[in-house]
PDB file of N, CA and C in Angstrom:
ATOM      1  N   UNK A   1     -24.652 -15.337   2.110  1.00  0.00           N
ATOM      2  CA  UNK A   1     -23.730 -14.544   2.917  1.00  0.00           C
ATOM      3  C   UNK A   1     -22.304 -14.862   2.493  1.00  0.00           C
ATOM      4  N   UNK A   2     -21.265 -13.718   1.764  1.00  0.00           N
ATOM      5  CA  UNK A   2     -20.154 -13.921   1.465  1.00  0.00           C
ATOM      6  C   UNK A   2     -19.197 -13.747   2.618  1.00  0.00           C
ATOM      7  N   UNK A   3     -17.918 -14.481   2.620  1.00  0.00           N
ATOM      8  CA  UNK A   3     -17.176 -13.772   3.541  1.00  0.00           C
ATOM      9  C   UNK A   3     -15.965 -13.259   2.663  1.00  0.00           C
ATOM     10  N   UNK A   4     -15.161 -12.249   2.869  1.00  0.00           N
ATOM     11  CA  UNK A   4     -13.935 -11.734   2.749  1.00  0.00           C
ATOM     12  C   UNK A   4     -13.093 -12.058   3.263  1.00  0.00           C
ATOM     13  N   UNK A   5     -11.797 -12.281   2.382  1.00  0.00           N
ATOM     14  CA  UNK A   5     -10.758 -12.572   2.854  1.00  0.00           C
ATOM     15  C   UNK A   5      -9.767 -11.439   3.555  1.00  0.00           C
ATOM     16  N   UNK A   6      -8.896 -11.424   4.043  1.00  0.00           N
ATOM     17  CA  UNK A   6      -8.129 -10.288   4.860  1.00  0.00           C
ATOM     18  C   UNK A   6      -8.010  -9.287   4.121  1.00  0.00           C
ATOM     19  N   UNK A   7      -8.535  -8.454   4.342  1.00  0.00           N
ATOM     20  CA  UNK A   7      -8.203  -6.534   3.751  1.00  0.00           C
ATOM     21  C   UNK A   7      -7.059  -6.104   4.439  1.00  0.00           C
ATOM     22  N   UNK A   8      -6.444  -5.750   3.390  1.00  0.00           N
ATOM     23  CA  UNK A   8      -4.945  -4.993   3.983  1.00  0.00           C
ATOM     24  C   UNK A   8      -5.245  -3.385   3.879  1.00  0.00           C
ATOM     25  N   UNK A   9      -5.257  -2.373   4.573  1.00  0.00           N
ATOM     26  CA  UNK A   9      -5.523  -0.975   3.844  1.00  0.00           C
ATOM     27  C   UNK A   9      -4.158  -0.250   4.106  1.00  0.00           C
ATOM     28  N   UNK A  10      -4.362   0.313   3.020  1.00  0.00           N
ATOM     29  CA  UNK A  10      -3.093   1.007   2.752  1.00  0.00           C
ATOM     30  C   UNK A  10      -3.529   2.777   3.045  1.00  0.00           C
ATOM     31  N   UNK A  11      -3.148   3.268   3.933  1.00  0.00           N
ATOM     32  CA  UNK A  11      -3.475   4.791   4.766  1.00  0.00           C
ATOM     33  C   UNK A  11      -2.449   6.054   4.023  1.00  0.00           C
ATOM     34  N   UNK A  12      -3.045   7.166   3.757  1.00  0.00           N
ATOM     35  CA  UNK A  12      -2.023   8.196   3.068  1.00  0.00           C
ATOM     36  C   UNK A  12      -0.690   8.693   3.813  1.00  0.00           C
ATOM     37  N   UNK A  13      -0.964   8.302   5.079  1.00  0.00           N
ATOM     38  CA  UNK A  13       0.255   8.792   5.688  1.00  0.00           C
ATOM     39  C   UNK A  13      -0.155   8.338   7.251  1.00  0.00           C
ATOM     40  N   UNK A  14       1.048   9.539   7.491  1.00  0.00           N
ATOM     41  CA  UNK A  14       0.676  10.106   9.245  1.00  0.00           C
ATOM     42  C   UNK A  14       0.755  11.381   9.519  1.00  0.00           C
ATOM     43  N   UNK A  15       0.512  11.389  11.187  1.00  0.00           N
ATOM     44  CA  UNK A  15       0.759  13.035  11.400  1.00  0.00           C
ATOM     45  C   UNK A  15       1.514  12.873  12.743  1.00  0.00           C
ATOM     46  N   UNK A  16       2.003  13.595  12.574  1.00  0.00           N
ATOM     47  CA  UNK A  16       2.975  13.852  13.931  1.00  0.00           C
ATOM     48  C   UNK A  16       2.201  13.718  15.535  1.00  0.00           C
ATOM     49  N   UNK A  17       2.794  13.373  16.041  1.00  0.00           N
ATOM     50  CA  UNK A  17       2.246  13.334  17.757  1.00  0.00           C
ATOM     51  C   UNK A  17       1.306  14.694  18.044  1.00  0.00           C
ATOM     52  N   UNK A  18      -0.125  14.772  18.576  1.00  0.00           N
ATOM     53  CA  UNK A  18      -0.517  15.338  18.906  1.00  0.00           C
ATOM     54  C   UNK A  18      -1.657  16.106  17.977  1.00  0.00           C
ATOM     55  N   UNK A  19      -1.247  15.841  16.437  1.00  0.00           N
ATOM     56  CA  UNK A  19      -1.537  16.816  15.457  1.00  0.00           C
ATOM     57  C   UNK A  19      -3.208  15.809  14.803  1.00  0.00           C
ATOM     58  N   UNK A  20      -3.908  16.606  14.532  1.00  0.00           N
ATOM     59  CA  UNK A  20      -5.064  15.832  14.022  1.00  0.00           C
ATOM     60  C   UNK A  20      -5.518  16.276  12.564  1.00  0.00           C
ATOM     61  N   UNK A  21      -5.459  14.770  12.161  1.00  0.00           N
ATOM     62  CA  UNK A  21      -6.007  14.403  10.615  1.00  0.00           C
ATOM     63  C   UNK A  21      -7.363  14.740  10.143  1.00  0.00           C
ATOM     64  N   UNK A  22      -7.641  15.542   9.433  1.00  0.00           N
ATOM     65  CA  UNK A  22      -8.932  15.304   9.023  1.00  0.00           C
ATOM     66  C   UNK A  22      -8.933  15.151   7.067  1.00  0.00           C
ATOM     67  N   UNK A  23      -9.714  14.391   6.660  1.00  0.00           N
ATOM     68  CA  UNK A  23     -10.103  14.279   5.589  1.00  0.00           C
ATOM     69  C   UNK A  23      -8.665  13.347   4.974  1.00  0.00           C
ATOM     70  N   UNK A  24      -7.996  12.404   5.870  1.00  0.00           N
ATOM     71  CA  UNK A  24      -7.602  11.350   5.609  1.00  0.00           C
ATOM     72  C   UNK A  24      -7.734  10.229   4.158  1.00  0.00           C
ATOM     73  N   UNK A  25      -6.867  10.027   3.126  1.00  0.00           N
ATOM     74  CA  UNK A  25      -7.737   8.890   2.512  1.00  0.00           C
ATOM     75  C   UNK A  25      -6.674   7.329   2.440  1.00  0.00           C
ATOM     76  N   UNK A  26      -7.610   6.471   2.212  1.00  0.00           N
ATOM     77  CA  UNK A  26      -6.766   5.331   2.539  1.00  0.00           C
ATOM     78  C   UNK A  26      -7.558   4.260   1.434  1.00  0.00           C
ATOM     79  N   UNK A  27      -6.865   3.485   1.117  1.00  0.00           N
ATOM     80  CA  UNK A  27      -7.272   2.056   0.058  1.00  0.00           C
ATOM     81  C   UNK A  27      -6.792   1.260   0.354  1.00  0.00           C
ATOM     82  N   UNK A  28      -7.785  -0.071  -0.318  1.00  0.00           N
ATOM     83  CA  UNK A  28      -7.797  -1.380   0.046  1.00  0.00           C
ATOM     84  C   UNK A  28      -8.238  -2.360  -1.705  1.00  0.00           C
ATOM     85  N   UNK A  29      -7.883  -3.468  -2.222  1.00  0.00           N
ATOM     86  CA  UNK A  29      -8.846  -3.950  -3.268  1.00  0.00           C
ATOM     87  C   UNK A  29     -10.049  -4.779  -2.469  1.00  0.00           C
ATOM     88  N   UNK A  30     -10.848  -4.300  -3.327  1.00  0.00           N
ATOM     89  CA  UNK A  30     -12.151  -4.678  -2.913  1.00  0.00           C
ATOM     90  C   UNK A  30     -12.580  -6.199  -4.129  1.00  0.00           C
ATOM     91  N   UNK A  31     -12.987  -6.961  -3.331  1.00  0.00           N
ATOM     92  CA  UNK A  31     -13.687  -8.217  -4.022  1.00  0.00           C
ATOM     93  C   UNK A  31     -13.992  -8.165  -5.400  1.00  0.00           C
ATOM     94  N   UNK A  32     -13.728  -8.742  -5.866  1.00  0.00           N
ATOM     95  CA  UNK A  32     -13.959  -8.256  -7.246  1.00  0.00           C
ATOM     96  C   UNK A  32     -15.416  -9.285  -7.533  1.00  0.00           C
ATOM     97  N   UNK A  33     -16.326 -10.472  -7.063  1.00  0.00           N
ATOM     98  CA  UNK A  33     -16.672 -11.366  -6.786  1.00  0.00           C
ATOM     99  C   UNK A  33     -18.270 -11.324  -5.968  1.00  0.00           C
ATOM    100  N   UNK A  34     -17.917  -9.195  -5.314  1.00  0.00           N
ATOM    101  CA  UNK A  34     -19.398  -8.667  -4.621  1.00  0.00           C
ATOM    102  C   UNK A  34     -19.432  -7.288  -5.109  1.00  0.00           C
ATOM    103  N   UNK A  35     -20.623  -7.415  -5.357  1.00  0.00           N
ATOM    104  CA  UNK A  35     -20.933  -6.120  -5.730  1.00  0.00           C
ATOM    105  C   UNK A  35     -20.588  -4.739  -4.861  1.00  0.00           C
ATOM    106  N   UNK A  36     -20.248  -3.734  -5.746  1.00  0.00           N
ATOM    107  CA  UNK A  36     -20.116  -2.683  -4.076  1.00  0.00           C
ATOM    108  C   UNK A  36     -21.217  -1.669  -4.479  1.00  0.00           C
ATOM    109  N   UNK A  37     -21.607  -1.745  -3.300  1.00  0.00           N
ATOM    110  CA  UNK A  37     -22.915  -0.378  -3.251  1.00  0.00           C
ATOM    111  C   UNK A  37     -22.443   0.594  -1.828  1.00  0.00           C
ATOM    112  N   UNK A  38     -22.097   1.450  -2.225  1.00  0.00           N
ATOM    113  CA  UNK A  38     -21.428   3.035  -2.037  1.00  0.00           C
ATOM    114  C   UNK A  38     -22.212   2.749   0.096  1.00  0.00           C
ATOM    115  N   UNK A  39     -23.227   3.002  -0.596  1.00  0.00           N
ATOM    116  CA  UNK A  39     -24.432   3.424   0.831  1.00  0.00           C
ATOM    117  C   UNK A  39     -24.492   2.307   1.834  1.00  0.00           C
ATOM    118  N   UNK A  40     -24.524   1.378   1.400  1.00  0.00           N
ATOM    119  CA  UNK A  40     -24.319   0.095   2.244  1.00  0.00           C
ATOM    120  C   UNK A  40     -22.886   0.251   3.119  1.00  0.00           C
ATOM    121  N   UNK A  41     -21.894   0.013   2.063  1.00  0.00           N
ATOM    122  CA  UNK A  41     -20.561   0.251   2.382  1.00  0.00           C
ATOM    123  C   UNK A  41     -20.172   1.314   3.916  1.00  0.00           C
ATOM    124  N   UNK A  42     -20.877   2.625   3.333  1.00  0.00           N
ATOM    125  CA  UNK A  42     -20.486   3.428   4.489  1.00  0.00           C
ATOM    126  C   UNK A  42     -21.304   3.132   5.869  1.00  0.00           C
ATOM    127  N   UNK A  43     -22.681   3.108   5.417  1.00  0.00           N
ATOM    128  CA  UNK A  43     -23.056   2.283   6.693  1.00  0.00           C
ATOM    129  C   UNK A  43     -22.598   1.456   7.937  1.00  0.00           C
ATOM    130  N   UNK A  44     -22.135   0.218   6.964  1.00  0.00           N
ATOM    131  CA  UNK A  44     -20.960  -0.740   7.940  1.00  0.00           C
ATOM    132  C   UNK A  44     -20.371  -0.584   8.120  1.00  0.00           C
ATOM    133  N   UNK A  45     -19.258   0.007   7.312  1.00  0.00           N
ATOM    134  CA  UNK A  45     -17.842   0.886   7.497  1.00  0.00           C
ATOM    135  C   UNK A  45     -17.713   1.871   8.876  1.00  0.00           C
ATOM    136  N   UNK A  46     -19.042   2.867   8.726  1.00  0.00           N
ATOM    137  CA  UNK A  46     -19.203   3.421   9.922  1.00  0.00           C
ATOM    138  C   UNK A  46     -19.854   2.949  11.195  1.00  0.00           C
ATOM    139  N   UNK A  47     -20.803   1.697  11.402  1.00  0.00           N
ATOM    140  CA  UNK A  47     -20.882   1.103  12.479  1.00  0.00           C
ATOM    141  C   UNK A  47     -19.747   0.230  12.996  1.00  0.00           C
ATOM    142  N   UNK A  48     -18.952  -0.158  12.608  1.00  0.00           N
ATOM    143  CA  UNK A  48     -17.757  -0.698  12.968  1.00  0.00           C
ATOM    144  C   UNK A  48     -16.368  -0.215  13.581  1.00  0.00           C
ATOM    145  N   UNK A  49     -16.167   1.583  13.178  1.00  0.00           N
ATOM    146  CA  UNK A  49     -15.471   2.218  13.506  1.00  0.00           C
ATOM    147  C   UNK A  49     -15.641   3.352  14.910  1.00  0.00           C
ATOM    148  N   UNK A  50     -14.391   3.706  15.682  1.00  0.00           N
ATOM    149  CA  UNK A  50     -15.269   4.518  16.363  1.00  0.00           C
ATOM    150  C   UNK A  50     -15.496   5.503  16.439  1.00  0.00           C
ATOM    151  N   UNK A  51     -16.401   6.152  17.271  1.00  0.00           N
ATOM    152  CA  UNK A  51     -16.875   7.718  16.858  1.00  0.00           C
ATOM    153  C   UNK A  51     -16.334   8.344  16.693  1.00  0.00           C
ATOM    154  N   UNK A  52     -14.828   8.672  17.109  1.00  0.00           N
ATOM    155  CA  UNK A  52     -13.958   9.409  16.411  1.00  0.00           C
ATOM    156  C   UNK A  52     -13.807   9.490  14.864  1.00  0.00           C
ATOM    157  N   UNK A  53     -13.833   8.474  14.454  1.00  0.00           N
ATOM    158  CA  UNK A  53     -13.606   8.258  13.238  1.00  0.00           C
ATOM    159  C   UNK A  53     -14.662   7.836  12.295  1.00  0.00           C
ATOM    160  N   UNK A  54     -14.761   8.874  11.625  1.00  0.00           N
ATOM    161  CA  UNK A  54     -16.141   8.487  10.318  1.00  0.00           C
ATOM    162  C   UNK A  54     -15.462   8.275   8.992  1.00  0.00           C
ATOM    163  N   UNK A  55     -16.184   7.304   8.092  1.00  0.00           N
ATOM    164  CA  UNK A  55     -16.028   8.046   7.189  1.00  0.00           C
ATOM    165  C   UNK A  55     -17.265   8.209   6.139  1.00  0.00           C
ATOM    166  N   UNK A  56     -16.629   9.818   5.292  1.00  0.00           N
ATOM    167  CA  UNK A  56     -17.490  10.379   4.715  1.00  0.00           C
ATOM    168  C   UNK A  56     -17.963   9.802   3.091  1.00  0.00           C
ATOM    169  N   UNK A  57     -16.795   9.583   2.350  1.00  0.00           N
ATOM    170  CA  UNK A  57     -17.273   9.155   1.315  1.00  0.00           C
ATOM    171  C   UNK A  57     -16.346   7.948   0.733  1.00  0.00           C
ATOM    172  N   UNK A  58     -16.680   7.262  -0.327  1.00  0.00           N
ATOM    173  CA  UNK A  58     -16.182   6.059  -0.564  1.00  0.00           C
ATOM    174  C   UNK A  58     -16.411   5.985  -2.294  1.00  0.00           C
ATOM    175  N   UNK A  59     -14.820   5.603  -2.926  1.00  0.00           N
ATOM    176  CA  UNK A  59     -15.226   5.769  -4.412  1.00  0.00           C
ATOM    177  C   UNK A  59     -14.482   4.417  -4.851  1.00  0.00           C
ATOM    178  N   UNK A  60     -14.630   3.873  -5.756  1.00  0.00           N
ATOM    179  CA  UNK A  60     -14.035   2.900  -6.718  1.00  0.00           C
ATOM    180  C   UNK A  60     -12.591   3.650  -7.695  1.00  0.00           C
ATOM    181  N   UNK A  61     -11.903   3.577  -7.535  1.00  0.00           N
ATOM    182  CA  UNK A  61     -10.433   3.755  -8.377  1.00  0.00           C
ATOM    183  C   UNK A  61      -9.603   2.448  -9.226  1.00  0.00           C
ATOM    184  N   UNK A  62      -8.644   3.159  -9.867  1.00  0.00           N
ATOM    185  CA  UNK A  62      -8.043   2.963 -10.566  1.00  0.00           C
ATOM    186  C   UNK A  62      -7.558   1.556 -10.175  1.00  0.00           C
ATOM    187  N   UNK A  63      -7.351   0.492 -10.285  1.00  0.00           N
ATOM    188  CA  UNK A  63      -6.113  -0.676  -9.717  1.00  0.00           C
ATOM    189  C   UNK A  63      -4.739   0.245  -9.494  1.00  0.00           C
ATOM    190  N   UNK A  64      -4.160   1.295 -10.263  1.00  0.00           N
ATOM    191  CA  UNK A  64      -2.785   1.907 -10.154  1.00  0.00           C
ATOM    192  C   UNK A  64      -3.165   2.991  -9.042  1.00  0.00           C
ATOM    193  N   UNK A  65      -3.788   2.967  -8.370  1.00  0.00           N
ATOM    194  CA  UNK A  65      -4.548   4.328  -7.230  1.00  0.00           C
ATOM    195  C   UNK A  65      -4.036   3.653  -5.576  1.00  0.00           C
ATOM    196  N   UNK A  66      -2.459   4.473  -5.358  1.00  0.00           N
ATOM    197  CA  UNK A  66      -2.253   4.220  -4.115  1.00  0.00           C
ATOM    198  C   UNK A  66      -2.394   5.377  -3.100  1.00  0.00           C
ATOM    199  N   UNK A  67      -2.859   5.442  -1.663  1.00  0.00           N
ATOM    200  CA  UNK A  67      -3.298   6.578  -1.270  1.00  0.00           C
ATOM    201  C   UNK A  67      -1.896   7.302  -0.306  1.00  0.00           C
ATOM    202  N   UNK A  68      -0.948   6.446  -0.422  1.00  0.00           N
ATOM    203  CA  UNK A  68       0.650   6.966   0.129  1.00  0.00           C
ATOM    204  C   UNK A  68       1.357   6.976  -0.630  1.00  0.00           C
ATOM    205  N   UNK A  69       1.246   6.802  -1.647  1.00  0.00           N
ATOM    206  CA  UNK A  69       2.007   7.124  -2.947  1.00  0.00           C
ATOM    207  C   UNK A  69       1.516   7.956  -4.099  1.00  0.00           C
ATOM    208  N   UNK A  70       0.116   7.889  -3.821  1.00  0.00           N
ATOM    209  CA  UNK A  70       0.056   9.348  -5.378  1.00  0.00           C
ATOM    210  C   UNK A  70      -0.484   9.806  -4.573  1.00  0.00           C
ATOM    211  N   UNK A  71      -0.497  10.837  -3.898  1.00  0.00           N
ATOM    212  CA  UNK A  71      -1.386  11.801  -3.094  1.00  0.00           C
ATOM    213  C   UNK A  71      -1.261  12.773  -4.533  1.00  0.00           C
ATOM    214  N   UNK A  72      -2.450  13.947  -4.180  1.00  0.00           N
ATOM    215  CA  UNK A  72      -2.862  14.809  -4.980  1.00  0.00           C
ATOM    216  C   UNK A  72      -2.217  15.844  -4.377  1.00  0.00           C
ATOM    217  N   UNK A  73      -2.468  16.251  -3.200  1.00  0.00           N
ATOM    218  CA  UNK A  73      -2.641  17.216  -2.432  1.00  0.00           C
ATOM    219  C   UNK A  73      -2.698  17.172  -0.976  1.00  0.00           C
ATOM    220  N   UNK A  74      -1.477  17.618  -0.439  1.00  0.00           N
ATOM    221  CA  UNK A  74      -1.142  17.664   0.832  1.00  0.00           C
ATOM    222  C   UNK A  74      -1.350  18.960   1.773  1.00  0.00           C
ATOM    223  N   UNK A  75      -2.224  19.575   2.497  1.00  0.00           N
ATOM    224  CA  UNK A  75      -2.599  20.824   3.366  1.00  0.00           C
ATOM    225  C   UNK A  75      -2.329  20.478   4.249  1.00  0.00           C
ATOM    226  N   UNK A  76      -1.073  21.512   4.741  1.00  0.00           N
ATOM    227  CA  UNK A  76      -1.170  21.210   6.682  1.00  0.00           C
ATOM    228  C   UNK A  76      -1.326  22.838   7.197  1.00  0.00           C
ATOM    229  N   UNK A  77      -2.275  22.555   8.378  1.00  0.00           N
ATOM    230  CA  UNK A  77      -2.594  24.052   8.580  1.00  0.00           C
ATOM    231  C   UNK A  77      -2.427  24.097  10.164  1.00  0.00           C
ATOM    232  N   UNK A  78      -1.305  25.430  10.879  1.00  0.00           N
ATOM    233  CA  UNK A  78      -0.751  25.345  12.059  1.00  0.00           C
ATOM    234  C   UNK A  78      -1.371  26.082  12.728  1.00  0.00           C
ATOM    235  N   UNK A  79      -2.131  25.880  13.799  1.00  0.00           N
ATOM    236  CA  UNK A  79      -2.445  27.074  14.546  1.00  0.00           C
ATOM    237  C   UNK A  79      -2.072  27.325  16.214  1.00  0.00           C
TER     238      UNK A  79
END
């Protein structure tokens, strides 16, 4: 049984009072020391969080891959 040391995550942004996020992405470095397996990951990831909040998928990036600083693509949609 490994333990981890403090994860800092770094979140793409915010949204204004009232307004709701979906499809959010956010990073953290991951252990370099444990293996990562995708399916496991979301598993725990998602028993730990609350039902509001899932998440859907989970990828390995770049070391230069920040998620508030290189965004790809920003959609805001008003209704």
């Amino acid at each position: 049984h490994q333990t981890f040391d403090r994860i800092i995550l770094q979140g793409s942004g915010r949204t204004d009072s009232g307004v709701h996020a979906l499809m959010q992405v956010a990073n953290f470095i991951w252990p370099d020391h444990v293996p990562f397996d995708h399916d496991k990951f979301l598993l725990a990831i998602n028993a730990m969080t609350p039902i509001e909040l899932v998440v859907h998928s989970a990828e390995v990036v770049p070391d230069t891959f920040n998620a508030r600083l290189t965004p790809h693509i920003k959609c805001y949609q008003y209704t």
